[in-house]
N, C-alpha and C. Protein backbone atom coordinates (compact mmCIF):
# COMPACT_ATOMS: atom_id res chain seq x y z
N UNK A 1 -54.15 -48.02 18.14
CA UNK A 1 -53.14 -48.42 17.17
C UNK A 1 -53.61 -47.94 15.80
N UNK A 2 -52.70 -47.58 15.27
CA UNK A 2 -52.72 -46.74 13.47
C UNK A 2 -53.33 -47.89 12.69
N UNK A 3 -54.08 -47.90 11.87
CA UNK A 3 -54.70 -48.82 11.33
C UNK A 3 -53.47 -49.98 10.35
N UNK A 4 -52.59 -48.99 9.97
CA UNK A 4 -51.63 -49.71 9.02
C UNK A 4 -50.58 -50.80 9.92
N UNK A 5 -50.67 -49.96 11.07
CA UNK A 5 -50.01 -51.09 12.48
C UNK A 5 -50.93 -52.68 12.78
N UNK A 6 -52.27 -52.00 12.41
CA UNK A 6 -52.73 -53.12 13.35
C UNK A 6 -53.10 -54.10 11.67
N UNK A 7 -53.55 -53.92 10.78
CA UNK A 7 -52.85 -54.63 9.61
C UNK A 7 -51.85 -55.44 9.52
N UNK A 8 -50.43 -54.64 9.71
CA UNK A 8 -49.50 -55.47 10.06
C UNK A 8 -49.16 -56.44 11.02
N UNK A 9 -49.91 -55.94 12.02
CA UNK A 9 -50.13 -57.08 13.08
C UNK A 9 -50.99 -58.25 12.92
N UNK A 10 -51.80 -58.22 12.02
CA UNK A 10 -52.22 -59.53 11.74
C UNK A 10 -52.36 -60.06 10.83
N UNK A 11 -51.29 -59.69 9.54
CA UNK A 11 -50.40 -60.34 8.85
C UNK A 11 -49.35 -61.25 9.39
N UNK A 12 -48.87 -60.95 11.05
CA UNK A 12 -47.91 -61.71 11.45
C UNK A 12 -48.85 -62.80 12.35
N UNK A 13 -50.10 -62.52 12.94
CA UNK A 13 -50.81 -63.29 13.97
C UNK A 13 -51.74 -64.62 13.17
N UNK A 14 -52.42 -64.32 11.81
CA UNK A 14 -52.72 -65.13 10.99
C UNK A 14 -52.21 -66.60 10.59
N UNK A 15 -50.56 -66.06 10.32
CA UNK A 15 -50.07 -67.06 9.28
C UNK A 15 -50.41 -68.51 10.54
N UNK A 16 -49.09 -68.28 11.44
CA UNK A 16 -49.60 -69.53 12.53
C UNK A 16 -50.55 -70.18 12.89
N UNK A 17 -51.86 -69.29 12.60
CA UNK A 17 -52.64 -69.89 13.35
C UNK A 17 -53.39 -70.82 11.86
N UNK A 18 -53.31 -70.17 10.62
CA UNK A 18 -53.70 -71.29 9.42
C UNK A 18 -53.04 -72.39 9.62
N UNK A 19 -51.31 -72.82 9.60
CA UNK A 19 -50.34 -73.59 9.90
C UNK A 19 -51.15 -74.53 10.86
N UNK A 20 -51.53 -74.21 11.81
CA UNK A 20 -52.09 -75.03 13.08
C UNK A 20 -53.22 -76.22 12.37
N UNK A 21 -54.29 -74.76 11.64
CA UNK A 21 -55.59 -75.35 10.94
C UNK A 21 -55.38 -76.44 10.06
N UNK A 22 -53.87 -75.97 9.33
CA UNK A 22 -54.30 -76.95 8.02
C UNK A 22 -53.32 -78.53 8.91
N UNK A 23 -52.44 -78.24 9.64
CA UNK A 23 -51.64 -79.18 10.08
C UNK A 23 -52.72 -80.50 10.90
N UNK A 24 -53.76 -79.82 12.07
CA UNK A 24 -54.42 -80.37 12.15
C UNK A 24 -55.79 -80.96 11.87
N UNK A 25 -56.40 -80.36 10.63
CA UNK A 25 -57.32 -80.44 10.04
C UNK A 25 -56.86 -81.45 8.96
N UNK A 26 -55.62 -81.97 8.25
CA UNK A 26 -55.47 -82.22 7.70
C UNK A 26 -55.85 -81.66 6.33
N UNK A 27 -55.69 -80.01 6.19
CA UNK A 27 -55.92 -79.59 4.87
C UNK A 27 -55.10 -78.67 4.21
N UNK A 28 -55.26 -78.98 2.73
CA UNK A 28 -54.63 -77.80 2.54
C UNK A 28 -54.36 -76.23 2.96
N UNK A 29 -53.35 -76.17 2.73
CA UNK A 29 -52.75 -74.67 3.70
C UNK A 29 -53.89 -73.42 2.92
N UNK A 30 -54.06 -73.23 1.64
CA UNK A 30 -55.31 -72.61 1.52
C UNK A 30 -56.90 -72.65 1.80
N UNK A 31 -57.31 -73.81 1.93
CA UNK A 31 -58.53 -74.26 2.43
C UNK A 31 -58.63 -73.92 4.25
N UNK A 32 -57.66 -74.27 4.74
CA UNK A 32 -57.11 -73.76 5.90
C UNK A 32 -57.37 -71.79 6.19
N UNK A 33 -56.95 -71.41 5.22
CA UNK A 33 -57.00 -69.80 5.21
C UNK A 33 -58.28 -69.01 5.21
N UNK A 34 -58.87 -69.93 3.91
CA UNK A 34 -60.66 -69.80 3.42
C UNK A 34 -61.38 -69.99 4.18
N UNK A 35 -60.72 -71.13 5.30
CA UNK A 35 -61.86 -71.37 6.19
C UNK A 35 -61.77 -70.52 7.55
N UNK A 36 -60.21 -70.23 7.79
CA UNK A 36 -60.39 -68.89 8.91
C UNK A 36 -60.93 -67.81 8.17
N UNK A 37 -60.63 -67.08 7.12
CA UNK A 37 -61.08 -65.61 7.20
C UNK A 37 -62.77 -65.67 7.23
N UNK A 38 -62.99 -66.86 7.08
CA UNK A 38 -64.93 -66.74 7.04
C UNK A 38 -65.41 -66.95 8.27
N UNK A 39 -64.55 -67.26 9.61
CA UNK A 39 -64.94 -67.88 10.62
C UNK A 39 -65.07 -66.53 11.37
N UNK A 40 -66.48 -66.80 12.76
CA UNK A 40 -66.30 -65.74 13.53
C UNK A 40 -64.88 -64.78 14.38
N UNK A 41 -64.05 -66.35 14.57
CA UNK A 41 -62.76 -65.81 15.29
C UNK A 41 -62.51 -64.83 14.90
N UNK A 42 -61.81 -65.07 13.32
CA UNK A 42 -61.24 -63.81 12.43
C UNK A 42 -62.08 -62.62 12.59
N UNK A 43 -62.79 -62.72 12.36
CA UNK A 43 -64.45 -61.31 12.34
C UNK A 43 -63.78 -60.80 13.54
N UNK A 44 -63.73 -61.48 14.36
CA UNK A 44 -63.51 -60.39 16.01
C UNK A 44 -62.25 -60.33 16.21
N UNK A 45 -61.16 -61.54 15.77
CA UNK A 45 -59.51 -60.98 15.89
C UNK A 45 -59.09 -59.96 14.71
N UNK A 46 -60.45 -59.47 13.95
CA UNK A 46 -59.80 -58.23 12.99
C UNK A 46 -60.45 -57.17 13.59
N UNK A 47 -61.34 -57.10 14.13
CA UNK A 47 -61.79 -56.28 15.03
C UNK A 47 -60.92 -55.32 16.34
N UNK A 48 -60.04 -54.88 15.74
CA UNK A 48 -59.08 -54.16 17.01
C UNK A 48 -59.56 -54.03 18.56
N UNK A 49 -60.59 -53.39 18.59
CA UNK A 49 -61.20 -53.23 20.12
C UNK A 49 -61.58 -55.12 21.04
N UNK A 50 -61.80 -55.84 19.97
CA UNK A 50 -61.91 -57.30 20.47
C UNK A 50 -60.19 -57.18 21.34
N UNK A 51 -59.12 -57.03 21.33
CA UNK A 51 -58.25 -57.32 21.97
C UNK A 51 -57.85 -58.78 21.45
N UNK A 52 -58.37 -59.84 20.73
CA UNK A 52 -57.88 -61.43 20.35
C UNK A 52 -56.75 -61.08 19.78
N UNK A 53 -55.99 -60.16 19.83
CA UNK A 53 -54.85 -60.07 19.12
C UNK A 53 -53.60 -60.46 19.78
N UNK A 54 -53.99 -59.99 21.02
CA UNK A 54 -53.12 -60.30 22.06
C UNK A 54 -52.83 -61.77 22.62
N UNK A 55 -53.71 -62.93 21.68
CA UNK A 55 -53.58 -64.31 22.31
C UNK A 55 -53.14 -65.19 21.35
N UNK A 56 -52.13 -65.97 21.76
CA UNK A 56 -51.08 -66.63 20.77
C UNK A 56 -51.76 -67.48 19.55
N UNK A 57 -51.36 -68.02 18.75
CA UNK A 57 -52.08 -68.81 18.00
C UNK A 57 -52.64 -70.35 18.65
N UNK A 58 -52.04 -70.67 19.29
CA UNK A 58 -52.87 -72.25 20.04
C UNK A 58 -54.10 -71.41 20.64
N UNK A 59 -54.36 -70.46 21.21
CA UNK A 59 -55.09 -70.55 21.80
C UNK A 59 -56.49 -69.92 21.03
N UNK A 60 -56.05 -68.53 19.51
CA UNK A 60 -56.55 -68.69 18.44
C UNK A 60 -57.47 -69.61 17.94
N UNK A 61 -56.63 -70.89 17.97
CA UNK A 61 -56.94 -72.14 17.09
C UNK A 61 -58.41 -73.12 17.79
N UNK A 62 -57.93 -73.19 18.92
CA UNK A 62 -58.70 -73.75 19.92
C UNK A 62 -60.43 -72.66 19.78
N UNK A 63 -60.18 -71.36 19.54
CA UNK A 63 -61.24 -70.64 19.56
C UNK A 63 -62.18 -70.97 18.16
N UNK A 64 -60.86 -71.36 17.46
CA UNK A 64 -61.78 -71.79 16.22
C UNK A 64 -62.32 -72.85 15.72
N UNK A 65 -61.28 -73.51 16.66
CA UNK A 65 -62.01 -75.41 16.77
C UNK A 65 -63.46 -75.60 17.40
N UNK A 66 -63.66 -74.94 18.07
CA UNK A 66 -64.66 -74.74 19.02
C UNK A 66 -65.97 -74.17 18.05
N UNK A 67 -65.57 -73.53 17.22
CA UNK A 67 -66.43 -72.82 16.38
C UNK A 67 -66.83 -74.01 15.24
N UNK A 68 -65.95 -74.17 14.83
CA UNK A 68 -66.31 -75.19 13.51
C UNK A 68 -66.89 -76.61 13.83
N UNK A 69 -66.55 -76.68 15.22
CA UNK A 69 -67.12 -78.61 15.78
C UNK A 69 -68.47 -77.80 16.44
N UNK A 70 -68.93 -76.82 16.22
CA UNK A 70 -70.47 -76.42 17.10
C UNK A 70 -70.81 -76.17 18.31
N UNK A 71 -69.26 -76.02 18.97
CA UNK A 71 -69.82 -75.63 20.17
C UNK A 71 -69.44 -74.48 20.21
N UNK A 72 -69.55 -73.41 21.50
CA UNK A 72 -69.84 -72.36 22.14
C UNK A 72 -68.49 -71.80 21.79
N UNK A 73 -67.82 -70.56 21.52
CA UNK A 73 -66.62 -70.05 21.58
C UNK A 73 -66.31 -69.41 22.63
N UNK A 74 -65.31 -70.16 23.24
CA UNK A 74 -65.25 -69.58 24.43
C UNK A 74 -64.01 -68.28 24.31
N UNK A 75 -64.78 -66.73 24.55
CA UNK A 75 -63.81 -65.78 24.58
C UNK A 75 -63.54 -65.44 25.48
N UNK A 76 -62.17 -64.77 25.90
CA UNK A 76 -61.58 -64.53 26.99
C UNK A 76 -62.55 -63.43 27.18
N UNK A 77 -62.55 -63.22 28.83
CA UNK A 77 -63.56 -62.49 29.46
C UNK A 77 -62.58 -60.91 29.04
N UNK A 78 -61.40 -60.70 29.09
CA UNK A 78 -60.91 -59.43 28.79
C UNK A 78 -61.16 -59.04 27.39
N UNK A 79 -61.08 -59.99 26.72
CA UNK A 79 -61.26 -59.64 25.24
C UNK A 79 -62.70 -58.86 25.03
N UNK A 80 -63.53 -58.10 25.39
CA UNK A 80 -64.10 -57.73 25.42
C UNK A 80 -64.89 -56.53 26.58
């Protein structure tokens, strides 16, 4: 994928999955944002060859819940 494609593609895969963060985190929708783009998820769902692009935002979210409460991230075995 053209780099400006896959950009655009996660301009659209992002927003939801902050929505999720801040809805259930109880935080603001920017603190929410700050705290995905610093998280490993993001690192590897911007990572094109990771494939996380292809997995909806619940399941996104869950990858990142997992990250921030200390446990293990569990990635899909294809994603890689």
């Amino acid at each position: 994928m053209r780099e400006g494609r896959f950009s655009a593609l996660l301009s659209v895969i992002v927003p939801p999955v902050v929505e999720l963060i801040a809805e259930r985190k109880g935080v603001p929708e920017t603190a929410a944002t700050e705290s995905f783009y610093r998280s490993t998820v993001y690192a590897r769902l911007s990572d094109e060859a990771s494939k996380l692009w292809h997995y909806s935002a619940e399941t996104l979210y869950a990858m990142y819940d997992d990250e921030i409460s200390g446990r293990a991230i569990e990635f899909p075995e294809e994603a890689f």
